[in-house]
Protein backbone atom coordinates (compact mmCIF):
# COMPACT_ATOMS: atom_id res chain seq x y z
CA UNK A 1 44.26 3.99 25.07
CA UNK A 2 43.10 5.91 27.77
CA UNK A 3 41.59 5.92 31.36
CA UNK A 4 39.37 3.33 32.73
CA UNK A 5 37.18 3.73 35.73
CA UNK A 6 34.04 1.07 37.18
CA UNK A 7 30.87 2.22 36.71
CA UNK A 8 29.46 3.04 39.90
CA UNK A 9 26.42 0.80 41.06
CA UNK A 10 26.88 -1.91 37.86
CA UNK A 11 29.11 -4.48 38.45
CA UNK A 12 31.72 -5.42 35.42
CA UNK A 13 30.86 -2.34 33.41
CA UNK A 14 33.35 0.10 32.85
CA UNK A 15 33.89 3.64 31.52
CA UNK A 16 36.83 4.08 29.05
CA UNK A 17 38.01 8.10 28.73
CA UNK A 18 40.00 9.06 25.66
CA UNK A 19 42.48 11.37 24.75
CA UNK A 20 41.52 14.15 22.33
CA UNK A 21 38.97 13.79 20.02
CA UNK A 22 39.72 10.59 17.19
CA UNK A 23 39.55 11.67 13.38
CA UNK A 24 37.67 8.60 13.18
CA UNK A 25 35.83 7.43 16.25
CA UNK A 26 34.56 4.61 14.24
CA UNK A 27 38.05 3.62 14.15
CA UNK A 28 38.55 4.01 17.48
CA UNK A 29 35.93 2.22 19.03
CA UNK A 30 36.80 -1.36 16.27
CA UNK A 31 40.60 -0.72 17.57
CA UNK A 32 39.58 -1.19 21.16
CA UNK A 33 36.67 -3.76 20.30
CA UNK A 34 39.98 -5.74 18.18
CA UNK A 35 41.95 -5.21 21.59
CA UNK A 36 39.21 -6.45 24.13
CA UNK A 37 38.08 -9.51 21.98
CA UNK A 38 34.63 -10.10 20.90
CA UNK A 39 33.09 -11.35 24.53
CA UNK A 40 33.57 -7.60 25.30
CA UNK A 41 30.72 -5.07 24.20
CA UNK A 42 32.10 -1.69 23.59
CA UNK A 43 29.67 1.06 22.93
CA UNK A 44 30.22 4.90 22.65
CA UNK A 45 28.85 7.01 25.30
CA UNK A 46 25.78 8.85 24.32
CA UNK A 47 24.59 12.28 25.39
CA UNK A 48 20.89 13.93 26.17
CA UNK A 49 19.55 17.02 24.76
CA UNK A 50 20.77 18.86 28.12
CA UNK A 51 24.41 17.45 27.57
CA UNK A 52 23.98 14.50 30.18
CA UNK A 53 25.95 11.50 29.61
CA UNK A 54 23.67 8.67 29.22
CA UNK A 55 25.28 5.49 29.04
CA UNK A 56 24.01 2.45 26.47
CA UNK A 57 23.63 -1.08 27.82
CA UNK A 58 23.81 -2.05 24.81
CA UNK A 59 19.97 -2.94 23.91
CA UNK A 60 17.45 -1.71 21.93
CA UNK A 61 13.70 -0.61 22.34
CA UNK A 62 11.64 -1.30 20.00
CA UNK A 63 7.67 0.59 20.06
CA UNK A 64 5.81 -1.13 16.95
CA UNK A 65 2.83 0.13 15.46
CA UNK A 66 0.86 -3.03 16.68
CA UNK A 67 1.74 -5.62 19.00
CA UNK A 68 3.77 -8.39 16.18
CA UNK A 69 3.46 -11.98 16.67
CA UNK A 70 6.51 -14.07 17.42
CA UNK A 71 7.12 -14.89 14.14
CA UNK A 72 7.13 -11.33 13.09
CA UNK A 73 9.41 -10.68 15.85
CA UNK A 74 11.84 -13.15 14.36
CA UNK A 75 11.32 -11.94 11.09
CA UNK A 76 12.20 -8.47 12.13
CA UNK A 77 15.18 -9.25 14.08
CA UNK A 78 17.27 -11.94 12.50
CA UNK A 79 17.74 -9.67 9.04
CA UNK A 80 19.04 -6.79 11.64
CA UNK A 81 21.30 -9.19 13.40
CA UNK A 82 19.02 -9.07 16.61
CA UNK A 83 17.12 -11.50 19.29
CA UNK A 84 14.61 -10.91 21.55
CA UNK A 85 14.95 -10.01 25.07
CA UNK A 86 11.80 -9.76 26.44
CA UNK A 87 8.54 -7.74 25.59
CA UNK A 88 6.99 -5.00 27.71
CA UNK A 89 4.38 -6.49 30.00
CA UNK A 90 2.39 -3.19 30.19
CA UNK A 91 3.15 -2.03 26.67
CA UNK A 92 2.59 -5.10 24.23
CA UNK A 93 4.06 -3.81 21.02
CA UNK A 94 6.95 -2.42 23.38
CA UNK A 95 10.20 -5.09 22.82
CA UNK A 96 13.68 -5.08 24.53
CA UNK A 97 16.29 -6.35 21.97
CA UNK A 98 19.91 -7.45 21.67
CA UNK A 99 22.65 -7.85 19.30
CA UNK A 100 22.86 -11.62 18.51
CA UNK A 101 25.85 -13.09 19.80
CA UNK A 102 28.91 -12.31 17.62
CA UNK A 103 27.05 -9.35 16.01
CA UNK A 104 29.04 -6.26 16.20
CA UNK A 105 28.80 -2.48 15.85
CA UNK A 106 27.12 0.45 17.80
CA UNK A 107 23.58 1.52 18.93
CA UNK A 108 23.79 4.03 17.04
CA UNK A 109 23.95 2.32 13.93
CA UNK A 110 21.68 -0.26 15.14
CA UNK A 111 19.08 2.31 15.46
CA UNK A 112 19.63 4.01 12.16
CA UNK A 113 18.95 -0.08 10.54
CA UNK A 114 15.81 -0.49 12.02
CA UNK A 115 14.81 3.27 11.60
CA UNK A 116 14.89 2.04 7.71
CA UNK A 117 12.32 -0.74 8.40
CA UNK A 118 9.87 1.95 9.55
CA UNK A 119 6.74 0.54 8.37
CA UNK A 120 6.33 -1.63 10.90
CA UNK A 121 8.24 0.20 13.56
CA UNK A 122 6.29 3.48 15.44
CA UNK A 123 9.69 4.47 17.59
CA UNK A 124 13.40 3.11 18.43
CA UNK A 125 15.80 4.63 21.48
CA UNK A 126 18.75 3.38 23.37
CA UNK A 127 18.45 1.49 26.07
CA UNK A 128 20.40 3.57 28.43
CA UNK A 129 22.18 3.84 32.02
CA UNK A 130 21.55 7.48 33.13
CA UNK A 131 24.06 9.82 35.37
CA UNK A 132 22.22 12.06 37.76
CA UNK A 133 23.59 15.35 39.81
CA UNK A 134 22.36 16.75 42.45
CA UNK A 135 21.50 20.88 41.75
């Protein structure tokens, strides 16, 4: 499929390099998701606005317009296929979340779903591993 490396500094993650360009990345990325098994999460790398890889661990952050309850965390996350990890100490209506086990797909479209429930939600980004150089 292509050319796996370690990601440097985090243990049991692992960058997968492709050939040219798939028709259908989507494609692509359930092909190799069907080939690892489903206690392997595959997500697409994701670039900045300078170009810089940025690499998702596969959670989401969550800024709501007012700090929810726990029950209006639940209610919020179980439709999307989500659970909790763990609220923002410092920001209160700031929450870490994470596919539910078995629940598949991208961050990508992961964001775009809860981008739809925007009435309660004031922002949603990747979690992400950055890649620094030296200029």
């Amino acid at each position: 499929m292509g050319q796996w490396e370690p990601l440097a500094g985090h243990p049991g993650r692992y960058l997968l390099t492709v050939g040219p360009a798939a028709a259908d990345p989507s494609q692509l990325l359930d092909r190799i998701r069907t080939l690892l098994g489903d206690e392997t999460e595959v997500q697409p790398l994701l670039w900045d606005e300078k170009g810089e890889p940025k690499i998702p661990t596969g959670q989401v952050l969550v800024r709501f317009k007012r700090s929810p309850s726990d029950q209006e965390l639940k209610a919020f996350a179980e439709p999307l296929g989500l659970a909790v990890e763990q609220r923002n100490d410092y920001i209160p209506s700031q929450v870490s979340f994470r596919p539910a086990k078995g629940a598949k797909g991208s961050v990508d479209e992961l964001i775009e779903r809860i981008r739809e429930d925007d009435d309660l939600v004031q922002r949603v980004w990747p979690e992400t591993l950055g890649t620094y150089r030296r200029e």
